[in-house]
Protein backbone atom coordinates (compact mmCIF):
# COMPACT_ATOMS: atom_id res chain seq x y z
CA UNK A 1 95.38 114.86 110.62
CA UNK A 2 94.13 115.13 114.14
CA UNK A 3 93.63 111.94 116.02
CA UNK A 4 91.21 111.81 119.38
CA UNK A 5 92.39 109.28 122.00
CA UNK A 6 90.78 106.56 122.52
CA UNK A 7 89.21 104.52 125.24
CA UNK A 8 90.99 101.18 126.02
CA UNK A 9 87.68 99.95 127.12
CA UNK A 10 85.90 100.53 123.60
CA UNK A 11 89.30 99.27 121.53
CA UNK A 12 92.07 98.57 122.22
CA UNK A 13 95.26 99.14 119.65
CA UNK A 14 97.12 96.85 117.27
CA UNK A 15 99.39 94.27 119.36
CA UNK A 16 103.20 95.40 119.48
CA UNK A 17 102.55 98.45 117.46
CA UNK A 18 103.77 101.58 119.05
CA UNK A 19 101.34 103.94 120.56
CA UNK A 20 101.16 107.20 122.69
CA UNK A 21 98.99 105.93 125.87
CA UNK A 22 97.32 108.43 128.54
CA UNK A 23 98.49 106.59 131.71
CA UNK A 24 97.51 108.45 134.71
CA UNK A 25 97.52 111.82 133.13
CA UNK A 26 100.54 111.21 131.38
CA UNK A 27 101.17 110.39 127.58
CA UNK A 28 103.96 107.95 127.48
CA UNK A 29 104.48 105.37 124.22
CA UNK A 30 104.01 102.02 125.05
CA UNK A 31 102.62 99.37 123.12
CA UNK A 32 100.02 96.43 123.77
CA UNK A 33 101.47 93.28 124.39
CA UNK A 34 98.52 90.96 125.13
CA UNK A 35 95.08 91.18 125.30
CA UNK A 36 94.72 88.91 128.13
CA UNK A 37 97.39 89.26 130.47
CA UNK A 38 98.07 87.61 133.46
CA UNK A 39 95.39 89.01 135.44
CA UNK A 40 93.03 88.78 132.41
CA UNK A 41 93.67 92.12 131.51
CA UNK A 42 95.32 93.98 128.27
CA UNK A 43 99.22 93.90 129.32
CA UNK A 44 101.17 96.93 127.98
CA UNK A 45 104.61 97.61 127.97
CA UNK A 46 105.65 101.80 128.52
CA UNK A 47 108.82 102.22 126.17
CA UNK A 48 111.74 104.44 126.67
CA UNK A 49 111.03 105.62 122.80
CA UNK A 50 109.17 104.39 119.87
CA UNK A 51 111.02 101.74 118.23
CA UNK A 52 112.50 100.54 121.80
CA UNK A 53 111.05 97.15 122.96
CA UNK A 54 112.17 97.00 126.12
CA UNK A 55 109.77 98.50 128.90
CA UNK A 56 111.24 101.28 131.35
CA UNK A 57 108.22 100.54 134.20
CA UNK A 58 107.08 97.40 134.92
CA UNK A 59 103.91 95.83 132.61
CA UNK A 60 100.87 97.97 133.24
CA UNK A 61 97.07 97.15 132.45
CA UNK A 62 93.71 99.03 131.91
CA UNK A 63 92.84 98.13 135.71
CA UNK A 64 95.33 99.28 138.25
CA UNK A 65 95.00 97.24 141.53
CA UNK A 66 97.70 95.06 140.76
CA UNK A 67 100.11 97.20 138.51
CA UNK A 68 102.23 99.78 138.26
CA UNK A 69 100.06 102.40 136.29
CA UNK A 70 96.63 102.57 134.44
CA UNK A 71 96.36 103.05 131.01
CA UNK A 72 92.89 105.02 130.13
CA UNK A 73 93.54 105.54 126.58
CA UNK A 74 95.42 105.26 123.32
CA UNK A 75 96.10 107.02 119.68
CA UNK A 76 98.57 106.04 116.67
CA UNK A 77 101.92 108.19 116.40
């Protein structure tokens, strides 16, 4: 089963489920932690490996001006 990525700004995926993201080109896995971060943003965390909570980078968001990295898109493992 083929999956096609999807846009963070048409849905975004399941809180604390593990995810691949597309973060500035990249595919990392990561996982949403809030929908409404701090800056009123989704807040994601980018994982080490899938099962791993803790974050290697620092929280990212869909919108970059205040982060670390920018998280475009999304699809399950």
């Amino acid at each position: 089963m083929i999956t096609e990525w999807i846009s963070v700004n048409e849905k975004l995926p399941p809180i604390k489920q593990h995810v691949l993201l597309s973060c500035y080109g990249r595919v990392v896995y990561g996982r949403l932690e809030d929908e409404t971060g701090n800056s009123g943003y989704p807040l994601f965390s980018i994982c080490d490996s899938v099962g791993k909570s803790r974050p290697i980078v620092s929280e990212t968001t869909v919108h970059s001006e205040f982060t670390t990295g920018r998280i475009t898109a999304w699809r399950p493992l």
